[in-house]
N, C-alpha and C. Protein backbone atom coordinates (compact mmCIF):
# COMPACT_ATOMS: atom_id res chain seq x y z
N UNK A 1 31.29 11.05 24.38
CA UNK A 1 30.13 11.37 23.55
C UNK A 1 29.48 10.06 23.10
N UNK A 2 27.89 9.83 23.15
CA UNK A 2 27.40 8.76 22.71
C UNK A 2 26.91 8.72 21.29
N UNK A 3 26.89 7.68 20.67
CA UNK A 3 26.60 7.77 19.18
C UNK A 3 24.85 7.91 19.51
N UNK A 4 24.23 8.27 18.25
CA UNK A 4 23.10 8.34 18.11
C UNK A 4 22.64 6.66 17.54
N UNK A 5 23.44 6.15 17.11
CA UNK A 5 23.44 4.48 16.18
C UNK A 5 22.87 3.56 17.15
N UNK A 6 23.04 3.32 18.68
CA UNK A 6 22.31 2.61 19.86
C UNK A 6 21.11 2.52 19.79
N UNK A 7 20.81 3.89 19.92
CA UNK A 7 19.05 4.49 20.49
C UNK A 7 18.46 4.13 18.88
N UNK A 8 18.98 4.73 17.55
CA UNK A 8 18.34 3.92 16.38
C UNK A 8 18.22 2.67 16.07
N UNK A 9 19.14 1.89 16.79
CA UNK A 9 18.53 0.15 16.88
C UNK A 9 17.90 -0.30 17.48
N UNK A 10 17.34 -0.03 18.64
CA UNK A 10 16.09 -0.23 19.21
C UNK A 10 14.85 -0.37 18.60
N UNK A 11 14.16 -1.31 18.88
CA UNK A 11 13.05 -1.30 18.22
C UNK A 11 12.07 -0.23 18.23
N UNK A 12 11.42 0.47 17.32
CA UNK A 12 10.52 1.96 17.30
C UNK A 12 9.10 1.55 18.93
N UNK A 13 8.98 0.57 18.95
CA UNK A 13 8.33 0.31 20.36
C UNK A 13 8.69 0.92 21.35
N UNK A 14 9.90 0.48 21.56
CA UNK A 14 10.20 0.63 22.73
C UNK A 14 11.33 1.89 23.47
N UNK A 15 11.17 2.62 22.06
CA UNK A 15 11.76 3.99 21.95
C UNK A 15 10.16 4.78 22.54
N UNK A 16 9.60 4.20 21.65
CA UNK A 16 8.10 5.03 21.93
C UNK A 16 7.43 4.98 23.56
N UNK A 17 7.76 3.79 24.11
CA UNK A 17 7.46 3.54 25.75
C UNK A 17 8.28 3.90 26.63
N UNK A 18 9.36 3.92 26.30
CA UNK A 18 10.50 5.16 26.89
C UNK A 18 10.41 6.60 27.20
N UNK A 19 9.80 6.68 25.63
CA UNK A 19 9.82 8.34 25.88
C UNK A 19 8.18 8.74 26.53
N UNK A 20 7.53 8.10 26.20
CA UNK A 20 5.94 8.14 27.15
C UNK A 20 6.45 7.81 28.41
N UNK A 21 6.87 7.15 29.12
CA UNK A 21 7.29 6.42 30.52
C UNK A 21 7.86 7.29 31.21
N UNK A 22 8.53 8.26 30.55
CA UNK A 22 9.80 9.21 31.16
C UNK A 22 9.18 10.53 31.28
N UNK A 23 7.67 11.14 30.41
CA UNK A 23 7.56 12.34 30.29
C UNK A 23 6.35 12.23 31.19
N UNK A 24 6.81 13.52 31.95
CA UNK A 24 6.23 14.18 33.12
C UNK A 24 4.45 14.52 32.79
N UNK A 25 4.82 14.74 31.68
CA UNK A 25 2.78 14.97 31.05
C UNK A 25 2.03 13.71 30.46
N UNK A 26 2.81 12.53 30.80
CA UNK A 26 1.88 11.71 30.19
C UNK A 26 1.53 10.38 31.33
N UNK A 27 0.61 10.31 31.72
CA UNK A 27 0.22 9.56 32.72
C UNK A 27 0.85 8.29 32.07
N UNK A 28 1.70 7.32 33.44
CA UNK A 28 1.91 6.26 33.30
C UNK A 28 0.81 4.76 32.75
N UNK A 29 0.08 4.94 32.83
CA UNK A 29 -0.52 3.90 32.81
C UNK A 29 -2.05 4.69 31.52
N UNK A 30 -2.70 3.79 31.06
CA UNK A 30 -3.96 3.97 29.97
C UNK A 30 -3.28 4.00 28.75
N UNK A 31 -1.82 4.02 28.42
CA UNK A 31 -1.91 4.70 27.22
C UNK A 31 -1.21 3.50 26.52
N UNK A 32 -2.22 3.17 25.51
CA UNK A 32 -1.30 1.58 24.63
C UNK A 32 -1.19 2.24 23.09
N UNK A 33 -0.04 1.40 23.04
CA UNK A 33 0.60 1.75 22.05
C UNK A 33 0.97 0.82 20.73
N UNK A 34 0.53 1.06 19.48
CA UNK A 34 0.83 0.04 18.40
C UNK A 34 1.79 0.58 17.00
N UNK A 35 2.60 0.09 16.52
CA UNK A 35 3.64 0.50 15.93
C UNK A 35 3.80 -0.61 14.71
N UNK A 36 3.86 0.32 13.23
CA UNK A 36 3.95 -0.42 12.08
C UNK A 36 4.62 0.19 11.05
N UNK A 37 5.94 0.05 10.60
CA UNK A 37 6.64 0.34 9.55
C UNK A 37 6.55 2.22 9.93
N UNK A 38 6.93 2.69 10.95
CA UNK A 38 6.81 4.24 11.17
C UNK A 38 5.28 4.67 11.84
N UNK A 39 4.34 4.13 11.68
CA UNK A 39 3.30 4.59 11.88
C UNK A 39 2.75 4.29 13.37
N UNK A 40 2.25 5.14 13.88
CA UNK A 40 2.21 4.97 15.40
C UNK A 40 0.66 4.89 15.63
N UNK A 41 0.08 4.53 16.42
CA UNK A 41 -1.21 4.23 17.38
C UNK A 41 -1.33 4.48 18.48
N UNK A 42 -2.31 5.55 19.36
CA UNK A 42 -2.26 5.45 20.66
C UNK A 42 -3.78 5.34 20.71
N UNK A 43 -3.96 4.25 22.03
CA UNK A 43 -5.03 4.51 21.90
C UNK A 43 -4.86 4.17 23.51
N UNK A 44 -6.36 4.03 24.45
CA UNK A 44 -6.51 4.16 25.39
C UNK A 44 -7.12 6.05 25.92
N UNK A 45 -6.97 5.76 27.21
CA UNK A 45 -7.84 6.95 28.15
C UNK A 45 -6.58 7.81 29.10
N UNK A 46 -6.78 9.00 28.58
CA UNK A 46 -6.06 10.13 29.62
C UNK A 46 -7.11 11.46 30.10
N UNK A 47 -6.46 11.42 31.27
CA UNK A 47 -7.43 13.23 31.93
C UNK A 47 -7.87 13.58 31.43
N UNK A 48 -6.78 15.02 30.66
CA UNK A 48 -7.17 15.69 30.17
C UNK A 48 -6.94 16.38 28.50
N UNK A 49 -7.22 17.05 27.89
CA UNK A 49 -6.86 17.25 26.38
C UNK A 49 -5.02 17.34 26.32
N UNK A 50 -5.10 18.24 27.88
CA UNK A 50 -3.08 18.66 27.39
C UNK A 50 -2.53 17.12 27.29
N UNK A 51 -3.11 16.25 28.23
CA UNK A 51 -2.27 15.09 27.89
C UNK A 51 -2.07 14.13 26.72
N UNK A 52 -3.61 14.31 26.16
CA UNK A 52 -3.67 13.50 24.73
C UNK A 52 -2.76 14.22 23.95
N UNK A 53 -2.28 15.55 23.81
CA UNK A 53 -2.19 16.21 22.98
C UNK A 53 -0.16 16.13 23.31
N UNK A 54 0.08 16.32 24.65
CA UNK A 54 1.53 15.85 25.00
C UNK A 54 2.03 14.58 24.47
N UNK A 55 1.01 13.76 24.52
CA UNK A 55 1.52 12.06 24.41
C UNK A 55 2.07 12.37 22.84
N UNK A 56 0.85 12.87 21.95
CA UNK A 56 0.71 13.06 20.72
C UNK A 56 2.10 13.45 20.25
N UNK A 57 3.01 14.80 21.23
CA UNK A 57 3.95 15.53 20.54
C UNK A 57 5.24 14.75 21.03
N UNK A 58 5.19 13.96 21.99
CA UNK A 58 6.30 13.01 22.40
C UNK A 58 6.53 11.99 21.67
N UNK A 59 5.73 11.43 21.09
CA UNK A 59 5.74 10.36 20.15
C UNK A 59 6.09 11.20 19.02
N UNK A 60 5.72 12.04 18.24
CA UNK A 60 5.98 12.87 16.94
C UNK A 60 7.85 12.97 16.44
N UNK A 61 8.14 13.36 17.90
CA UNK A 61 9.61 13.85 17.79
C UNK A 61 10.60 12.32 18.05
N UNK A 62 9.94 11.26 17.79
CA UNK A 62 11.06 10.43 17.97
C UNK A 62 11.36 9.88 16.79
N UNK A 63 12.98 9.75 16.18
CA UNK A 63 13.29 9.26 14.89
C UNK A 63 12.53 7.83 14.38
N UNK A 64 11.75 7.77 13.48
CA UNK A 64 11.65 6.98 13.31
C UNK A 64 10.26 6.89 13.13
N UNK A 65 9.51 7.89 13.67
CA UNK A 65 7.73 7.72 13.64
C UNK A 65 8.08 8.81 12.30
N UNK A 66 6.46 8.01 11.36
CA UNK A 66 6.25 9.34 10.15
C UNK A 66 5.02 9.36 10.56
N UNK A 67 4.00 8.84 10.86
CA UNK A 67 2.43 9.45 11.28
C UNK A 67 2.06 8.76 12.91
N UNK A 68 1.30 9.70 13.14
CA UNK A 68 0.81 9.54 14.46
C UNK A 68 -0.77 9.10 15.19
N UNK A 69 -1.54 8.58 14.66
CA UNK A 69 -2.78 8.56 14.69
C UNK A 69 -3.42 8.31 16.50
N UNK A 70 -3.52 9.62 16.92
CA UNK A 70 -3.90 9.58 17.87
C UNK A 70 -5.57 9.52 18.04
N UNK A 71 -5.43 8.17 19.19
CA UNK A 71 -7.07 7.99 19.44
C UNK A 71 -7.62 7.43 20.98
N UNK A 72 -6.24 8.40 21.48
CA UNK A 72 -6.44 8.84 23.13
C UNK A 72 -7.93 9.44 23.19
N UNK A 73 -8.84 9.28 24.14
CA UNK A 73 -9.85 9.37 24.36
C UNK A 73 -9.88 9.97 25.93
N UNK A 74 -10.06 11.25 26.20
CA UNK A 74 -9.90 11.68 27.92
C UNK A 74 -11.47 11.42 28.67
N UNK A 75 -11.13 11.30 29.88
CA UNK A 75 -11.94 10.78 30.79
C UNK A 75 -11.67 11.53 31.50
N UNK A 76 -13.24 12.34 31.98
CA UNK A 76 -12.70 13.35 33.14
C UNK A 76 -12.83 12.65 34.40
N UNK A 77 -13.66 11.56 34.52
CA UNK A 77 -13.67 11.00 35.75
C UNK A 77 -12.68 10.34 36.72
């Protein structure tokens, strides 16, 4: 069994580019990310709404974020 104590020492960055990097709904690439005392930033360009809105709930659920200020911007082109 692994402790949960690892994955909480990581820096909240790079928990956050992990779990964007790994999920199937969030396009690899457009999406930057800024991180301050819990508070998260996305900003950059995705497709479509489900994805702004996926990135949004992937980032939400990781220990350690308390707000999310999403300002993903989709591009249908």
């Amino acid at each position: 069994m692994t402790s949960a104590a690892p994955m909480l020492s990581r820096p909240l960055f790079d928990r956050i580019r992990d779990a964007l990097s790994t999920s199937p709904y969030v396009p690899n690439q457009g999406v930057d990310v800024e991180t301050a005392d819990g508070h998260v930033v996305l900003r950059g360009y995705v497709k479509t709404f489900f994805q702004k809105q996926m990135a949004q709930e992937t980032v939400r659920r990781i220990d350690g974020v308390q707000q999310v200020e999403n300002l993903l911007q989709v591009n249908w082109a």
